[in-house]
PDB file of N, CA and C in Angstrom:
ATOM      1  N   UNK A   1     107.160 131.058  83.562  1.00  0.00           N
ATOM      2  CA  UNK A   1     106.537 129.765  83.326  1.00  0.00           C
ATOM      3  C   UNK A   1     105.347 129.609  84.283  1.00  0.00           C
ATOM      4  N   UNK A   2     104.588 129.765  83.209  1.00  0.00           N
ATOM      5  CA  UNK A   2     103.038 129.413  84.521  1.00  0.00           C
ATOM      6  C   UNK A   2     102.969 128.076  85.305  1.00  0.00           C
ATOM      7  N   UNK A   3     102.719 127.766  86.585  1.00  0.00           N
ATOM      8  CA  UNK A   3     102.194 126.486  86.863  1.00  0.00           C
ATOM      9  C   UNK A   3     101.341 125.681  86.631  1.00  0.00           C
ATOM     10  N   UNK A   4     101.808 124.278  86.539  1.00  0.00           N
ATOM     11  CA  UNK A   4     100.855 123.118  85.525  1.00  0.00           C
ATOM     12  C   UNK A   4      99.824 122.804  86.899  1.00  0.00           C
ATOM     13  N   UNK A   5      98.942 122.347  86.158  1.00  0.00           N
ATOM     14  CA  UNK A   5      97.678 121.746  86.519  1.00  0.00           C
ATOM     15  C   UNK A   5      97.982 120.160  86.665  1.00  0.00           C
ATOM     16  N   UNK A   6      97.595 119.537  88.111  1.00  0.00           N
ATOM     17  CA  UNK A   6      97.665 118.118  88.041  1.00  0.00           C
ATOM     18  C   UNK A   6      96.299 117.405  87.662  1.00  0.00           C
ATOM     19  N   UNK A   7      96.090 116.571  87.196  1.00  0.00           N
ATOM     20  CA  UNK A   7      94.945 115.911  86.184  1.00  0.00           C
ATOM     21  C   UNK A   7      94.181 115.545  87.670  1.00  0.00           C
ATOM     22  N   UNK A   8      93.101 116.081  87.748  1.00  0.00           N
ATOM     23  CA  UNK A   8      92.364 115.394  89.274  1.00  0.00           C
ATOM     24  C   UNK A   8      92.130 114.162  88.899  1.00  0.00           C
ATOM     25  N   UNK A   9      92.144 113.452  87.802  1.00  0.00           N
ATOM     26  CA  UNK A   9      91.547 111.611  87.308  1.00  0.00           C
ATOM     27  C   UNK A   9      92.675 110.852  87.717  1.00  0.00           C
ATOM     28  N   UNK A  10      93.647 111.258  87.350  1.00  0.00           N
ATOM     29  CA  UNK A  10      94.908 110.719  87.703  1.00  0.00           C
ATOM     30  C   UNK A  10      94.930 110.646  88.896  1.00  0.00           C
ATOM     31  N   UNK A  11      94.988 111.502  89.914  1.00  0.00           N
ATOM     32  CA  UNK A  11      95.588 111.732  91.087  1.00  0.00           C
ATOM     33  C   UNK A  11      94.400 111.137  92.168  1.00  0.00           C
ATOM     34  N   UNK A  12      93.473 110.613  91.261  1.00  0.00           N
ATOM     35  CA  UNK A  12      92.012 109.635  92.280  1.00  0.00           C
ATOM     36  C   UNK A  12      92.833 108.028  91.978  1.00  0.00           C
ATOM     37  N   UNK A  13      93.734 107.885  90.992  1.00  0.00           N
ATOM     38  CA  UNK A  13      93.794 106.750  90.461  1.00  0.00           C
ATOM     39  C   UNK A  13      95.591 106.376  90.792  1.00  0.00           C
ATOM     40  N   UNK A  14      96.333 107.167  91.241  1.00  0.00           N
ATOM     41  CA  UNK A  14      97.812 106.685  91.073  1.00  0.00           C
ATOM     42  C   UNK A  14      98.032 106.999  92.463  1.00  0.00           C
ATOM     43  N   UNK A  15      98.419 106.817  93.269  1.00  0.00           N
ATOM     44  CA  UNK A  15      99.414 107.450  94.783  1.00  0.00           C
ATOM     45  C   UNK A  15     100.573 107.164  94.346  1.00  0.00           C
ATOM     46  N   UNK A  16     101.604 108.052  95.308  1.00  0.00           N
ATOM     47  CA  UNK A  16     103.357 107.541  95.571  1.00  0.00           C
ATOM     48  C   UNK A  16     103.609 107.216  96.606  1.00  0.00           C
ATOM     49  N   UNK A  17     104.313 105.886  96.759  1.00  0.00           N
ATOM     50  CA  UNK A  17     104.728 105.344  98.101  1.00  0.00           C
ATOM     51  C   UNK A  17     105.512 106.150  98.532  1.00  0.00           C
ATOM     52  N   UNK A  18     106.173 105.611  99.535  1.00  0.00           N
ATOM     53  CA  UNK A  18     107.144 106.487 100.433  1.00  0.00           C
ATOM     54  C   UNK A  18     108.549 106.178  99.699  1.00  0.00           C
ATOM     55  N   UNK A  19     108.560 105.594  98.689  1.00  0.00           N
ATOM     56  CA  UNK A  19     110.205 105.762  97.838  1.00  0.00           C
ATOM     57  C   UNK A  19     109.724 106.506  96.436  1.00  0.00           C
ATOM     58  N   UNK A  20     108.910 106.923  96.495  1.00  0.00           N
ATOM     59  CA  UNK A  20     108.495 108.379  95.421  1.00  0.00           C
ATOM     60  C   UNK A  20     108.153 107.370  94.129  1.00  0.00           C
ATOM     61  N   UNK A  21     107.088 106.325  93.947  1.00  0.00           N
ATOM     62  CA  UNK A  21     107.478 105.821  93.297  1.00  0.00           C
ATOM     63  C   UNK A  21     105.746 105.333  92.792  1.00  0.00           C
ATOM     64  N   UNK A  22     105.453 105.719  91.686  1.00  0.00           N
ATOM     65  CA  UNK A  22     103.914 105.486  91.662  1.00  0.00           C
ATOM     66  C   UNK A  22     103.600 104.394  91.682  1.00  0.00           C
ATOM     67  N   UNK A  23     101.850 103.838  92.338  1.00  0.00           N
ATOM     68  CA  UNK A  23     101.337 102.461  92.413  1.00  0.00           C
ATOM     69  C   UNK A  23     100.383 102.995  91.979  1.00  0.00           C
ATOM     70  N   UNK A  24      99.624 102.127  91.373  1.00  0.00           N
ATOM     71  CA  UNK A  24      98.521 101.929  90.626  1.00  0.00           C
ATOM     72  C   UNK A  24      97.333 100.944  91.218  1.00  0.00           C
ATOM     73  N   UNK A  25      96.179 101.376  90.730  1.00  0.00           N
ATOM     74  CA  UNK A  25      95.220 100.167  91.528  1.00  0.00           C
ATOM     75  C   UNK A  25      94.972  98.937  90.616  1.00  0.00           C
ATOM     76  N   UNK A  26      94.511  97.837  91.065  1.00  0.00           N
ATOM     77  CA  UNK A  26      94.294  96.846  90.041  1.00  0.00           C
ATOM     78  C   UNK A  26      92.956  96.789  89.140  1.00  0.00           C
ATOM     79  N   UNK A  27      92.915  96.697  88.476  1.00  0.00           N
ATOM     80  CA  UNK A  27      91.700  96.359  87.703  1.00  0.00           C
ATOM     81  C   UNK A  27      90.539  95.179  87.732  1.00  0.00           C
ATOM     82  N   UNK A  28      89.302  95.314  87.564  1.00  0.00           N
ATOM     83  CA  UNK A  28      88.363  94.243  87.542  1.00  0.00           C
ATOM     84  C   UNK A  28      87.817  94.230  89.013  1.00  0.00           C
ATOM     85  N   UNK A  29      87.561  95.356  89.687  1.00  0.00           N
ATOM     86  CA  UNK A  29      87.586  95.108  90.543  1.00  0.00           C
ATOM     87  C   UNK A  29      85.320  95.650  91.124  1.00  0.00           C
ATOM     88  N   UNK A  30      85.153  96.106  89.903  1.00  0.00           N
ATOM     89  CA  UNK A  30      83.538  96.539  90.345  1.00  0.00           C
ATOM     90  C   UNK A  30      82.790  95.736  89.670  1.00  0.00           C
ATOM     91  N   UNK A  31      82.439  94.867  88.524  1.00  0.00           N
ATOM     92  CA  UNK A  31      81.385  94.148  88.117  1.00  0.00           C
ATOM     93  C   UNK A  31      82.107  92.862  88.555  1.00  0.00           C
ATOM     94  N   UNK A  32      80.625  92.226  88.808  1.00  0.00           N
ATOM     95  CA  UNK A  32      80.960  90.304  88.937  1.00  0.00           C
ATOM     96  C   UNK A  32      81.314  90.101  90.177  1.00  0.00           C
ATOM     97  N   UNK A  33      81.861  91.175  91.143  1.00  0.00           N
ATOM     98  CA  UNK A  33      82.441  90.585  92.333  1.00  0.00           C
ATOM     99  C   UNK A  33      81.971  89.558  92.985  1.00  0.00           C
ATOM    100  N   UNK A  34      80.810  89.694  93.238  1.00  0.00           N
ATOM    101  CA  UNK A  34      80.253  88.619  94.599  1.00  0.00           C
ATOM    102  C   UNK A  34      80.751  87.190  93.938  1.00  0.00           C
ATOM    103  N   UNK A  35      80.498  86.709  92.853  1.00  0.00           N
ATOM    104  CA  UNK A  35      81.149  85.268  92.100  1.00  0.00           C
ATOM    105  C   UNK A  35      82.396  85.214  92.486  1.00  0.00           C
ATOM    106  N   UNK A  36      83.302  86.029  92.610  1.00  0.00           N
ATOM    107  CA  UNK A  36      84.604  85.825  93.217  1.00  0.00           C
ATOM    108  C   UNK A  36      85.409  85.551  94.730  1.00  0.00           C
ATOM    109  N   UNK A  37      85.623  84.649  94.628  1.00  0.00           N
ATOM    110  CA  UNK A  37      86.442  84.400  95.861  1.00  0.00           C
ATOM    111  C   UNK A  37      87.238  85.019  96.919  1.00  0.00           C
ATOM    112  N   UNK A  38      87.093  85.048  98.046  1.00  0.00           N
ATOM    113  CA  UNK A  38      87.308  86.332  99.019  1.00  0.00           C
ATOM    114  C   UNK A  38      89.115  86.231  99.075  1.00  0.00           C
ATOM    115  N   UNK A  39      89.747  85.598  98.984  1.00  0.00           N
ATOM    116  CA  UNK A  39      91.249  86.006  98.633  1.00  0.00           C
ATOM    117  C   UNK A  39      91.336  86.436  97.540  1.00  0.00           C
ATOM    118  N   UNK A  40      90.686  86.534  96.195  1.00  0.00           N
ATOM    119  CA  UNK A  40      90.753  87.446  95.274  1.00  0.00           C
ATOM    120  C   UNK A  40      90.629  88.417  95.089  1.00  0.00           C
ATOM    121  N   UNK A  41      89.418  88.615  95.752  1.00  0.00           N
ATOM    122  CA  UNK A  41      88.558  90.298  96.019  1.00  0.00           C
ATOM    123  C   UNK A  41      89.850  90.983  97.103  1.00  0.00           C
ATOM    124  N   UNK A  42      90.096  90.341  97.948  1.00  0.00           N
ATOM    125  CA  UNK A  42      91.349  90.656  98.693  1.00  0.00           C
ATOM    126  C   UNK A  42      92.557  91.070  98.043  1.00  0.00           C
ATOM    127  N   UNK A  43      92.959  90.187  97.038  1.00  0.00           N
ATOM    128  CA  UNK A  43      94.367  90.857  96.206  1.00  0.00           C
ATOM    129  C   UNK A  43      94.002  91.799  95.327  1.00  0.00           C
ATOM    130  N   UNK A  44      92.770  91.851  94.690  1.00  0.00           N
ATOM    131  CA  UNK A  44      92.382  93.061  93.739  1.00  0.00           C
ATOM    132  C   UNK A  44      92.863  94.198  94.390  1.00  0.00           C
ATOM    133  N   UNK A  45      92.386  94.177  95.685  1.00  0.00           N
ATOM    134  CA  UNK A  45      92.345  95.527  96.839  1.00  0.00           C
ATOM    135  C   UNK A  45      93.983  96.303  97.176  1.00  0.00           C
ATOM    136  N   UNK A  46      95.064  95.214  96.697  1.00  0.00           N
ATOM    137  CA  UNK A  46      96.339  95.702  96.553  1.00  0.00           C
ATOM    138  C   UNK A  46      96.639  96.747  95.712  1.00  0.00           C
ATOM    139  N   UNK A  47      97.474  97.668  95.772  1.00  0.00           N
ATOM    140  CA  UNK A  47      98.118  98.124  95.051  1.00  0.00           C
ATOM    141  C   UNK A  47      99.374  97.774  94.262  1.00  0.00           C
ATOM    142  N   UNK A  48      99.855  97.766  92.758  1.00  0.00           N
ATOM    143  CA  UNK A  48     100.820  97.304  91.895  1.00  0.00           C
ATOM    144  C   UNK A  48     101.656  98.934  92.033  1.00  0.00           C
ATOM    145  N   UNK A  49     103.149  98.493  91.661  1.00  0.00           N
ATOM    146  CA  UNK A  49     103.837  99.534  90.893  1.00  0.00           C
ATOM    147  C   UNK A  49     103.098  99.558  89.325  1.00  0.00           C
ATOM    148  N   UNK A  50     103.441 101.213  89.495  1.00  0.00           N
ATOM    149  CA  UNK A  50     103.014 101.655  87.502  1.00  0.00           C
ATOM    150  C   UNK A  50     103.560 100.839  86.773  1.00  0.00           C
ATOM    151  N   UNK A  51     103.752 100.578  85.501  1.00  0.00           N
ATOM    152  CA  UNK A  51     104.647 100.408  84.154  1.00  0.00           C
ATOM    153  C   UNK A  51     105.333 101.599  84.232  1.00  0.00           C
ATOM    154  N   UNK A  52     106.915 101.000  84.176  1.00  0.00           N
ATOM    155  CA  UNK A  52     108.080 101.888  83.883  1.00  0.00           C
ATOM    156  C   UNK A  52     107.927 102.803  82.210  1.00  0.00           C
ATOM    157  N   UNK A  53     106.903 102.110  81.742  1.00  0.00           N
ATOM    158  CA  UNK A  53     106.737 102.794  80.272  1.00  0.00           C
ATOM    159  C   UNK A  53     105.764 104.140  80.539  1.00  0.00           C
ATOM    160  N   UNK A  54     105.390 104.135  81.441  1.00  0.00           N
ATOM    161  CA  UNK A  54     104.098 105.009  81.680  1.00  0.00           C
ATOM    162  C   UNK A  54     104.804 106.320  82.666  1.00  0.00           C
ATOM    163  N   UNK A  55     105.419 105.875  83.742  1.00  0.00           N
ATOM    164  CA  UNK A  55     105.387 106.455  84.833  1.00  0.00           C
ATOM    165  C   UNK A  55     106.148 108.022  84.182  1.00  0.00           C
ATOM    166  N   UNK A  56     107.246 107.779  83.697  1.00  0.00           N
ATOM    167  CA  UNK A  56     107.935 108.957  83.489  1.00  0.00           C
ATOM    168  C   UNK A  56     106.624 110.211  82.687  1.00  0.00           C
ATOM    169  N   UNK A  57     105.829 109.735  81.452  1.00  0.00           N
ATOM    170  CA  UNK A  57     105.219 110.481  81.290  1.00  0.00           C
ATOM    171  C   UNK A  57     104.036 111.225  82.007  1.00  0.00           C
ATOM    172  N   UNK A  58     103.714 109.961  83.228  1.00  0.00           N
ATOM    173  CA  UNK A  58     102.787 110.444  84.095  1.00  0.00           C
ATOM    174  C   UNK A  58     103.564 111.599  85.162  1.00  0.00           C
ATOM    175  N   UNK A  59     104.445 111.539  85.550  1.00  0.00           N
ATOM    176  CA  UNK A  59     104.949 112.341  86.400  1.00  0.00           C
ATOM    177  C   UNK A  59     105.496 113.798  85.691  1.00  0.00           C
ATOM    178  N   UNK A  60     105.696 113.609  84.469  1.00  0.00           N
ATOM    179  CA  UNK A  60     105.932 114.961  83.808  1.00  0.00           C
ATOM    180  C   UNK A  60     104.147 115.647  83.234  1.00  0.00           C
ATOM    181  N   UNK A  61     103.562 115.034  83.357  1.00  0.00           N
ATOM    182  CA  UNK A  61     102.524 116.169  82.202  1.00  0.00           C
ATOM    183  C   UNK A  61     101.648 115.792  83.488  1.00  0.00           C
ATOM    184  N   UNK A  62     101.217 114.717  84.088  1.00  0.00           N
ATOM    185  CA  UNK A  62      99.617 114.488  84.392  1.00  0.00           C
ATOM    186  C   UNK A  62      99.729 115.069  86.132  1.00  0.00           C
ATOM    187  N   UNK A  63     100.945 114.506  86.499  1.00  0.00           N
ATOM    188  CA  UNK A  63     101.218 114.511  88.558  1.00  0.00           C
ATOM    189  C   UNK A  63     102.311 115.102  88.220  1.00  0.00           C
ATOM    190  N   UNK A  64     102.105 116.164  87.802  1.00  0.00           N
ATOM    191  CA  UNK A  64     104.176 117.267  87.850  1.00  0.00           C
ATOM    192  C   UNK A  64     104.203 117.449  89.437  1.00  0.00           C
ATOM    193  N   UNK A  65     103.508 117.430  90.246  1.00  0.00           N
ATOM    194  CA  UNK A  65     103.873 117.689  91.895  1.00  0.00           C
ATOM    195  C   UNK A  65     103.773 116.735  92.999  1.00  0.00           C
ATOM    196  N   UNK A  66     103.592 115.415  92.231  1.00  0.00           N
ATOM    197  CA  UNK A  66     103.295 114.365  92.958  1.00  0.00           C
ATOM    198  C   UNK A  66     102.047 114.306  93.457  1.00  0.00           C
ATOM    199  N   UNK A  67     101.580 113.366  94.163  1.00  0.00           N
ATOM    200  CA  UNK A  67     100.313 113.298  94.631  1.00  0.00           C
ATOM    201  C   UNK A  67     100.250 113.658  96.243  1.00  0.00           C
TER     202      UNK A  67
END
């Protein structure tokens, strides 16, 4: 079995915390900013957990080795 390739797009865009568990970045976060309010621009800057609908397929085909 040859070794898989991890998607470099993915792996600019998902990390795993320290309970192995992917986060995702938030969205909306490059046009319009300056109009937005600095505790907003602030929570954009958080990281979310994935969708449980997503993650399993991301960790099998796109991050098979984690990030």
């Amino acid at each position: 079995m040859p070794k898989l390739k991890t998607h470099k797009g993915a792996q600019k865009r998902f990390k795993v915390n320290g309970a192995g568990k992917l986060m995702r970045p938030k969205a909306m976060k490059s046009h319009f900013r300056r109009r937005r309010s600095t505790r907003v621009k602030q929570q954009l800057d958080k990281m979310l957990l994935a969708d449980t609908s997503v993650v399993k397929r991301l960790k099998k085909k796109v991050l098979p080795y984690g990030v």
